[in-house]
PDB file of N, CA and C in Angstrom:
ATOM      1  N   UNK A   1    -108.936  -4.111 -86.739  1.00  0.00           N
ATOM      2  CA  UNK A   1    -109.403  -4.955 -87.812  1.00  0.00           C
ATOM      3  C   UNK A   1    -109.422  -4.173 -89.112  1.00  0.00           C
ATOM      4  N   UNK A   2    -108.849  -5.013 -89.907  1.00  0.00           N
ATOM      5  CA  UNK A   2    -109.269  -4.260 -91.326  1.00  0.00           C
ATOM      6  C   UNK A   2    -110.740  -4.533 -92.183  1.00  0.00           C
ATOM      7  N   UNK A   3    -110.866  -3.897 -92.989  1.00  0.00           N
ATOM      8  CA  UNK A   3    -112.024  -3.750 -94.101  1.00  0.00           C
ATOM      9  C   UNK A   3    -111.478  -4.452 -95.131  1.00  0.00           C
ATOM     10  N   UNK A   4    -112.301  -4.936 -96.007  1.00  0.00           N
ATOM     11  CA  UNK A   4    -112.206  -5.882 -97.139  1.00  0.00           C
ATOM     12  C   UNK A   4    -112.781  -5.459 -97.918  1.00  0.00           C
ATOM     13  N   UNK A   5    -112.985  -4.804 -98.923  1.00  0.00           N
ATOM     14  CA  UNK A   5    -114.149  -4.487-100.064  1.00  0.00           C
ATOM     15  C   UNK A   5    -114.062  -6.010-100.927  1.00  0.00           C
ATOM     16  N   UNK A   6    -115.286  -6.372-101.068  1.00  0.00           N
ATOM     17  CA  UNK A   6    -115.666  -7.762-101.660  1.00  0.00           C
ATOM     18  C   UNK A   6    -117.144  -7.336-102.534  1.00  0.00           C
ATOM     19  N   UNK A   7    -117.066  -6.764-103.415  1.00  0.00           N
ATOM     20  CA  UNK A   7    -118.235  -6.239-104.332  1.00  0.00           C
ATOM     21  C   UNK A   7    -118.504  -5.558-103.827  1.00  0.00           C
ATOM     22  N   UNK A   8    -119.869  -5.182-103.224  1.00  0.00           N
ATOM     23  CA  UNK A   8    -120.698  -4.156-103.170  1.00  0.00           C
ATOM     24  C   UNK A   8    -120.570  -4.238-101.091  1.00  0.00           C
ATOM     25  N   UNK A   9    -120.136  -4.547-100.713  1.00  0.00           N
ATOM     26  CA  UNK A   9    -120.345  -4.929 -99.338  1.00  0.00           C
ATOM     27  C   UNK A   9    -119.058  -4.806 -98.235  1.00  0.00           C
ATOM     28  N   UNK A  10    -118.752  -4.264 -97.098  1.00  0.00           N
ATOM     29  CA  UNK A  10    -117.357  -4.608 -96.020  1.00  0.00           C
ATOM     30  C   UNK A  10    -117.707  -5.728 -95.502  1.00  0.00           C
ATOM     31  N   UNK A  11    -116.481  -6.180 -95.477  1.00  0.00           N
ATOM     32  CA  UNK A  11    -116.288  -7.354 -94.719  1.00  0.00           C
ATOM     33  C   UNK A  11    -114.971  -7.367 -93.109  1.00  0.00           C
ATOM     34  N   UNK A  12    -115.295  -7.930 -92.149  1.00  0.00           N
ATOM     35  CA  UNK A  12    -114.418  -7.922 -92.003  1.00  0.00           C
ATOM     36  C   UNK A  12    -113.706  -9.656 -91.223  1.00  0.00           C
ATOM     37  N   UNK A  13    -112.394  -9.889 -92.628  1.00  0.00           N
ATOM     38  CA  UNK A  13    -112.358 -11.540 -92.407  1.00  0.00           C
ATOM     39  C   UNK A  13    -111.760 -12.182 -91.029  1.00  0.00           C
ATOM     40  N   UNK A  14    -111.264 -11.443 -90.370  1.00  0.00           N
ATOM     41  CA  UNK A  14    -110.967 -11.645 -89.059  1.00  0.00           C
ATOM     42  C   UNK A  14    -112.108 -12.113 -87.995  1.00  0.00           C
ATOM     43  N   UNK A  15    -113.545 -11.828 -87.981  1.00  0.00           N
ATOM     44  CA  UNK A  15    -114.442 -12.281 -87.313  1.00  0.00           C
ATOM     45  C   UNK A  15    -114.606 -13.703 -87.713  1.00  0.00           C
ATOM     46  N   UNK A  16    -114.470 -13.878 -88.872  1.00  0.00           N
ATOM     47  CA  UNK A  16    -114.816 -15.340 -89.304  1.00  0.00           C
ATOM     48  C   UNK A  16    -114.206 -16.242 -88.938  1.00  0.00           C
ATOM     49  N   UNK A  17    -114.642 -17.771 -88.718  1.00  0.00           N
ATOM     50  CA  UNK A  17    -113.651 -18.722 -88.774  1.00  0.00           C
ATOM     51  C   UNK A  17    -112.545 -19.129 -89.427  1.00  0.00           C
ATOM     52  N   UNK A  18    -112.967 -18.785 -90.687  1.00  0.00           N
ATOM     53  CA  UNK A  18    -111.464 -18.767 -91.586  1.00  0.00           C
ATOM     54  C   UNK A  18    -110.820 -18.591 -91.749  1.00  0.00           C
ATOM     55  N   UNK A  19    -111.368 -16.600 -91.601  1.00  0.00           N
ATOM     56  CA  UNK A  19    -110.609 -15.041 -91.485  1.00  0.00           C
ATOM     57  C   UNK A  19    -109.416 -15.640 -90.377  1.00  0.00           C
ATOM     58  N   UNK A  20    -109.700 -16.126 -89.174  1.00  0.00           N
ATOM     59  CA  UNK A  20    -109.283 -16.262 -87.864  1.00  0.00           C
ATOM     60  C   UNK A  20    -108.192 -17.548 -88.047  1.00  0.00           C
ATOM     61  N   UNK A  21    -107.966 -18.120 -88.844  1.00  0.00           N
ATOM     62  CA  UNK A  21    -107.424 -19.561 -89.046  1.00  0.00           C
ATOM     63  C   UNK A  21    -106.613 -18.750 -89.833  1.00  0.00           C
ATOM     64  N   UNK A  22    -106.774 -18.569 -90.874  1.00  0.00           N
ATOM     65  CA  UNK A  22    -105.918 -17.480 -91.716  1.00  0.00           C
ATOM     66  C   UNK A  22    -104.798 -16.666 -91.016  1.00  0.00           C
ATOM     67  N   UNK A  23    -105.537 -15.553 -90.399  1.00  0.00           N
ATOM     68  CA  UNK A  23    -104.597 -14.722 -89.271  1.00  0.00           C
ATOM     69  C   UNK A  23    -103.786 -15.770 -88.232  1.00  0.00           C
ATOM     70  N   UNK A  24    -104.352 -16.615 -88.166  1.00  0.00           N
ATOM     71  CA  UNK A  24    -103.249 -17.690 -86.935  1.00  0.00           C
ATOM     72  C   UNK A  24    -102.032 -17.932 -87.859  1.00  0.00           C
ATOM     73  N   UNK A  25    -102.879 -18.637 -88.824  1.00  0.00           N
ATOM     74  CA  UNK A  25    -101.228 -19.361 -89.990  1.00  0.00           C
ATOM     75  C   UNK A  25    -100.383 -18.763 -90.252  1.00  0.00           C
ATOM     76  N   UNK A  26    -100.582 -17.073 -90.668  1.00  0.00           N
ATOM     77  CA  UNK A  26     -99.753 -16.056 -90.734  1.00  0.00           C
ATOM     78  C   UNK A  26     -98.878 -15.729 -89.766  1.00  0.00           C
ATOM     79  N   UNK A  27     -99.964 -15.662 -88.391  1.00  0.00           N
ATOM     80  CA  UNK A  27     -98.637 -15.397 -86.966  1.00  0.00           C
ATOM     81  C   UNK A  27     -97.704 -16.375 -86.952  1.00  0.00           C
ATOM     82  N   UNK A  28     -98.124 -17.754 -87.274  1.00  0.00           N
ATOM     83  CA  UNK A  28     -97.254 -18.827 -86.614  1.00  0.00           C
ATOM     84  C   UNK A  28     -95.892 -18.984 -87.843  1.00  0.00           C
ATOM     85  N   UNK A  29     -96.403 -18.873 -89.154  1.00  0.00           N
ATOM     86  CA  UNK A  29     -95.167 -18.657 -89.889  1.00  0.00           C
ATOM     87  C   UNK A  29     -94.248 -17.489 -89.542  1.00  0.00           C
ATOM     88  N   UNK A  30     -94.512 -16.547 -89.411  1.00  0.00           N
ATOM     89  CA  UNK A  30     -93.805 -14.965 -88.980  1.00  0.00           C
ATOM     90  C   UNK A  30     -92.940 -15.872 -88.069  1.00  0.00           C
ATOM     91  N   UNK A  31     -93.889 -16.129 -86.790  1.00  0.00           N
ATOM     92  CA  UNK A  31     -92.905 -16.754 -85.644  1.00  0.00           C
ATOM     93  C   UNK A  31     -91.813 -17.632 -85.951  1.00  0.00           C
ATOM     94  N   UNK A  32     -92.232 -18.738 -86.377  1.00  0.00           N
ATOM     95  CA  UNK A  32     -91.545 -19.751 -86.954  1.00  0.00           C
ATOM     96  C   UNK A  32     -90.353 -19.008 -87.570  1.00  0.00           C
ATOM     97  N   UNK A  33     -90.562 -18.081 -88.307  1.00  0.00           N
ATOM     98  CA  UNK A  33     -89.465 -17.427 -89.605  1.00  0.00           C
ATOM     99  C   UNK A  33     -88.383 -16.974 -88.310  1.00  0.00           C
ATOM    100  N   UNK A  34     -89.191 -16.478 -87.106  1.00  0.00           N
ATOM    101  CA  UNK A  34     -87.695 -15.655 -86.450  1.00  0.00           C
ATOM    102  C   UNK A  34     -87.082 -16.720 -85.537  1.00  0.00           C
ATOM    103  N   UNK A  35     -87.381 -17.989 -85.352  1.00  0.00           N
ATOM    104  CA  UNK A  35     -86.852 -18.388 -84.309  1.00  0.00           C
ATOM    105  C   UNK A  35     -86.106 -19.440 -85.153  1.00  0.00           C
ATOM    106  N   UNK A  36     -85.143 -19.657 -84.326  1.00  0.00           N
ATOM    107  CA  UNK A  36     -83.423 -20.809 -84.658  1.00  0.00           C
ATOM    108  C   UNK A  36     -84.243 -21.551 -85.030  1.00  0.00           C
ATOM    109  N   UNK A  37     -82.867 -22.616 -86.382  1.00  0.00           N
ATOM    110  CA  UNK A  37     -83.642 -23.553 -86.679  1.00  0.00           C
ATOM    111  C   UNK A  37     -84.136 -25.104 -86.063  1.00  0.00           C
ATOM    112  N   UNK A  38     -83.025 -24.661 -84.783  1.00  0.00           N
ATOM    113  CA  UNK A  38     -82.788 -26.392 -84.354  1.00  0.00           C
ATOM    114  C   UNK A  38     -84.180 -26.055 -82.734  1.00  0.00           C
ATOM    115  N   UNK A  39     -85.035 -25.207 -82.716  1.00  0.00           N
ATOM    116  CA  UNK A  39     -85.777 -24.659 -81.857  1.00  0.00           C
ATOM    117  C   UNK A  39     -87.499 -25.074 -82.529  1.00  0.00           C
ATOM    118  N   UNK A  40     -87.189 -25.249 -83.918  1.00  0.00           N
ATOM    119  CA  UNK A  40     -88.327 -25.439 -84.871  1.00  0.00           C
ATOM    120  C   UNK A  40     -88.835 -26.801 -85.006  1.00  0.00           C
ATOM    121  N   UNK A  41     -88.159 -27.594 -84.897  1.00  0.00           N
ATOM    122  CA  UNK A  41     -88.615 -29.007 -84.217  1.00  0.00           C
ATOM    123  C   UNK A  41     -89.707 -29.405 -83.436  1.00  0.00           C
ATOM    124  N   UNK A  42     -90.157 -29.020 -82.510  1.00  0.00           N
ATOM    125  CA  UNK A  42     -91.159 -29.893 -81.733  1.00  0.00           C
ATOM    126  C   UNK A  42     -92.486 -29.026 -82.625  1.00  0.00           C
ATOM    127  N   UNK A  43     -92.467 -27.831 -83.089  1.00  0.00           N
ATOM    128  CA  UNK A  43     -93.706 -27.363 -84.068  1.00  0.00           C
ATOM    129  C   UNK A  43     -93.865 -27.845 -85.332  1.00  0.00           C
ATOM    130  N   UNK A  44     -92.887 -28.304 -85.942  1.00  0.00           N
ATOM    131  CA  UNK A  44     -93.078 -29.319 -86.987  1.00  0.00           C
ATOM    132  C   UNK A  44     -93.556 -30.385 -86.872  1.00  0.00           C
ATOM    133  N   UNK A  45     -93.206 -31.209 -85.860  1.00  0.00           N
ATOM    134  CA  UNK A  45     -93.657 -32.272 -84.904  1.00  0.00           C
ATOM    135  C   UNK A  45     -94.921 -32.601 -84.493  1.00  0.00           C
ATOM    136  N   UNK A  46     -95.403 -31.422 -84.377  1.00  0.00           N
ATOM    137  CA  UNK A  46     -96.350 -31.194 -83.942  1.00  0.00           C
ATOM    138  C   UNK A  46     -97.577 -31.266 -85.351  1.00  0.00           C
ATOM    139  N   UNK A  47     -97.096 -30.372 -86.178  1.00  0.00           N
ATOM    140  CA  UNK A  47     -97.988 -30.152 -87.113  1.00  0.00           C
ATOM    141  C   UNK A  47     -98.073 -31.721 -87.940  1.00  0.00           C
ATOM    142  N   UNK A  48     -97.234 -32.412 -87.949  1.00  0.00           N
ATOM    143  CA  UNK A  48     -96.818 -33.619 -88.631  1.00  0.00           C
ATOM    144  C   UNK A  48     -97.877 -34.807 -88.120  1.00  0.00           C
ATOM    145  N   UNK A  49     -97.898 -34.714 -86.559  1.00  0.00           N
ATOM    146  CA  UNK A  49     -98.636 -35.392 -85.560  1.00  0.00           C
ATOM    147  C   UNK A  49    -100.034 -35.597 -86.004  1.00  0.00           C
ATOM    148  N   UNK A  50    -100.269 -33.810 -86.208  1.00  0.00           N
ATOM    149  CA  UNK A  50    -102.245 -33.611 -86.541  1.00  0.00           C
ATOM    150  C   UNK A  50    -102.144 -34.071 -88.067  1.00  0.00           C
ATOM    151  N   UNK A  51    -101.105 -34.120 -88.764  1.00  0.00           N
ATOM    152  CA  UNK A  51    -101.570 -34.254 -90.342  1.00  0.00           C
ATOM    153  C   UNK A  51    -101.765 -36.081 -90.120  1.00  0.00           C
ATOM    154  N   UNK A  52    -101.018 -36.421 -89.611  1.00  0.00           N
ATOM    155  CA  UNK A  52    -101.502 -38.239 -89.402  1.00  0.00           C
ATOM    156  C   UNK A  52    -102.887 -38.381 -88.636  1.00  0.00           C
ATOM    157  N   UNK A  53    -102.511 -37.978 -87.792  1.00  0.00           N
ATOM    158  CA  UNK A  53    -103.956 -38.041 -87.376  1.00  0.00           C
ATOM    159  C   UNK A  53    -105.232 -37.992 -88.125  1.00  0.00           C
ATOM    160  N   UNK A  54    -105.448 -37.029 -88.713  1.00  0.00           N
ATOM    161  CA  UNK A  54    -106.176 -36.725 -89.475  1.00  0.00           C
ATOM    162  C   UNK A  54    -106.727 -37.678 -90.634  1.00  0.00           C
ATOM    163  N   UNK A  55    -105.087 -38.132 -91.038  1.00  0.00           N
ATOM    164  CA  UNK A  55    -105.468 -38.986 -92.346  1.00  0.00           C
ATOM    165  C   UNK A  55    -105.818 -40.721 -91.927  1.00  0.00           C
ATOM    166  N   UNK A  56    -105.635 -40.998 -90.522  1.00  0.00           N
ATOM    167  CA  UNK A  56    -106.392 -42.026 -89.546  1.00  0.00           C
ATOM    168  C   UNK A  56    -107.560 -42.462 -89.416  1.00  0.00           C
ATOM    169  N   UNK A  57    -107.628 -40.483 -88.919  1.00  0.00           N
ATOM    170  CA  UNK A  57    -109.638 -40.954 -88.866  1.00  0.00           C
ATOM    171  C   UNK A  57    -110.231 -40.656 -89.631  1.00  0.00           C
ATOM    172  N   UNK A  58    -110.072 -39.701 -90.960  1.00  0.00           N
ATOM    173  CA  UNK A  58    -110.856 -39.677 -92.127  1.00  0.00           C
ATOM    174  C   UNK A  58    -110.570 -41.535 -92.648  1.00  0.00           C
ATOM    175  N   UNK A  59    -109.399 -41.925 -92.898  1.00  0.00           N
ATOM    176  CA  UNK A  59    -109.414 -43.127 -93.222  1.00  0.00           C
ATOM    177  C   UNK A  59    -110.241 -44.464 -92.864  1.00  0.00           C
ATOM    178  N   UNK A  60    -110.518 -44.323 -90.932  1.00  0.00           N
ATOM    179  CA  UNK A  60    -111.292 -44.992 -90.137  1.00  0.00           C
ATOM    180  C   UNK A  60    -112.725 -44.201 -90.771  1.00  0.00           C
ATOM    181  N   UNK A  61    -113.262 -43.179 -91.192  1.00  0.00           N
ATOM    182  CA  UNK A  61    -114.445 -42.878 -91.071  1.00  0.00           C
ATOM    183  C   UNK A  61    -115.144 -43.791 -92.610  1.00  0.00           C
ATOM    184  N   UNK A  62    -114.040 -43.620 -93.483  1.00  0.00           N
ATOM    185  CA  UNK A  62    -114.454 -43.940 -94.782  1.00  0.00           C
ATOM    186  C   UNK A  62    -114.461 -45.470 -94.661  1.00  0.00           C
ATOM    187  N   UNK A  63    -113.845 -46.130 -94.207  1.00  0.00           N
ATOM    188  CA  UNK A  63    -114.467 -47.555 -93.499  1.00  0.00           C
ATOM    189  C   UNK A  63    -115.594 -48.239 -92.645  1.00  0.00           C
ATOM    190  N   UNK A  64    -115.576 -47.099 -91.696  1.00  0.00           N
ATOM    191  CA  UNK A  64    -116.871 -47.507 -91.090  1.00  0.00           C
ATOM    192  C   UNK A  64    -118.091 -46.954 -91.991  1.00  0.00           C
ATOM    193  N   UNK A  65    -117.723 -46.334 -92.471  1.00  0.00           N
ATOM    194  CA  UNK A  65    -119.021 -45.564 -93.719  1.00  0.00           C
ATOM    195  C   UNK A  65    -119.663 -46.812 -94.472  1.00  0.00           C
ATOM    196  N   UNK A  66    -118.386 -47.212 -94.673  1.00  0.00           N
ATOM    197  CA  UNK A  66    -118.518 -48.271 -95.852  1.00  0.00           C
ATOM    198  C   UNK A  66    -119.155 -49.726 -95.577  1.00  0.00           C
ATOM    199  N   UNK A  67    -118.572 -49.450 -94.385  1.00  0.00           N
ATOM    200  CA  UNK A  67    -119.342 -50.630 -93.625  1.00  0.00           C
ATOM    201  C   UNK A  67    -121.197 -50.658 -93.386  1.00  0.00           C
ATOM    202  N   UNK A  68    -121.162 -49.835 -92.849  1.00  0.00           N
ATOM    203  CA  UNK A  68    -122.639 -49.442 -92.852  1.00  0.00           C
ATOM    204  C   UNK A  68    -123.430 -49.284 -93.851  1.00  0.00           C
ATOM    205  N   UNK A  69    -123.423 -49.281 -95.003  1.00  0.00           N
ATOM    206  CA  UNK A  69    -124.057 -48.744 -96.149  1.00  0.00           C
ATOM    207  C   UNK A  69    -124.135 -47.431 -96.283  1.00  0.00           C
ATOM    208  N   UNK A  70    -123.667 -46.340 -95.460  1.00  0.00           N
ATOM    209  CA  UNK A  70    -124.145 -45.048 -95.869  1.00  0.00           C
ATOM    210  C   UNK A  70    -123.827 -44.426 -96.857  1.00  0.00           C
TER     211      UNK A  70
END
């Protein structure tokens, strides 16, 4: 793990959730970068999948929100 100097304090961002989301995105592009392009498909696919998704149920949430008065 590395050290971070962030003002007066070490950090180190790899323990964190973020740190850790961060370090994933990085591996998976690296990966992505070495492998063929016609092999890159079902991970695009994939990522494409969760971005709908996503914009579903935030969409469903802000409806039922709305519904309810909250």
């Amino acid at each position: 793990m590395k050290r971070v100097k962030n003002d007066d304090k070490l950090e180190f961002p790899e323990t964190t959730i973020m740190g850790l989301e961060n370090h994933n995105k990085r591996a998976w592009v690296e990966r992505m970068s070495e492998v063929d392009v016609k092999d890159r498909g079902p991970a695009v696919s994939v990522i494409s999948c969760n971005i709908s998704a996503a914009t579903s149920l935030s969409s469903i949430s802000l409806v039922l929100s709305s519904l309810t008065g909250a």
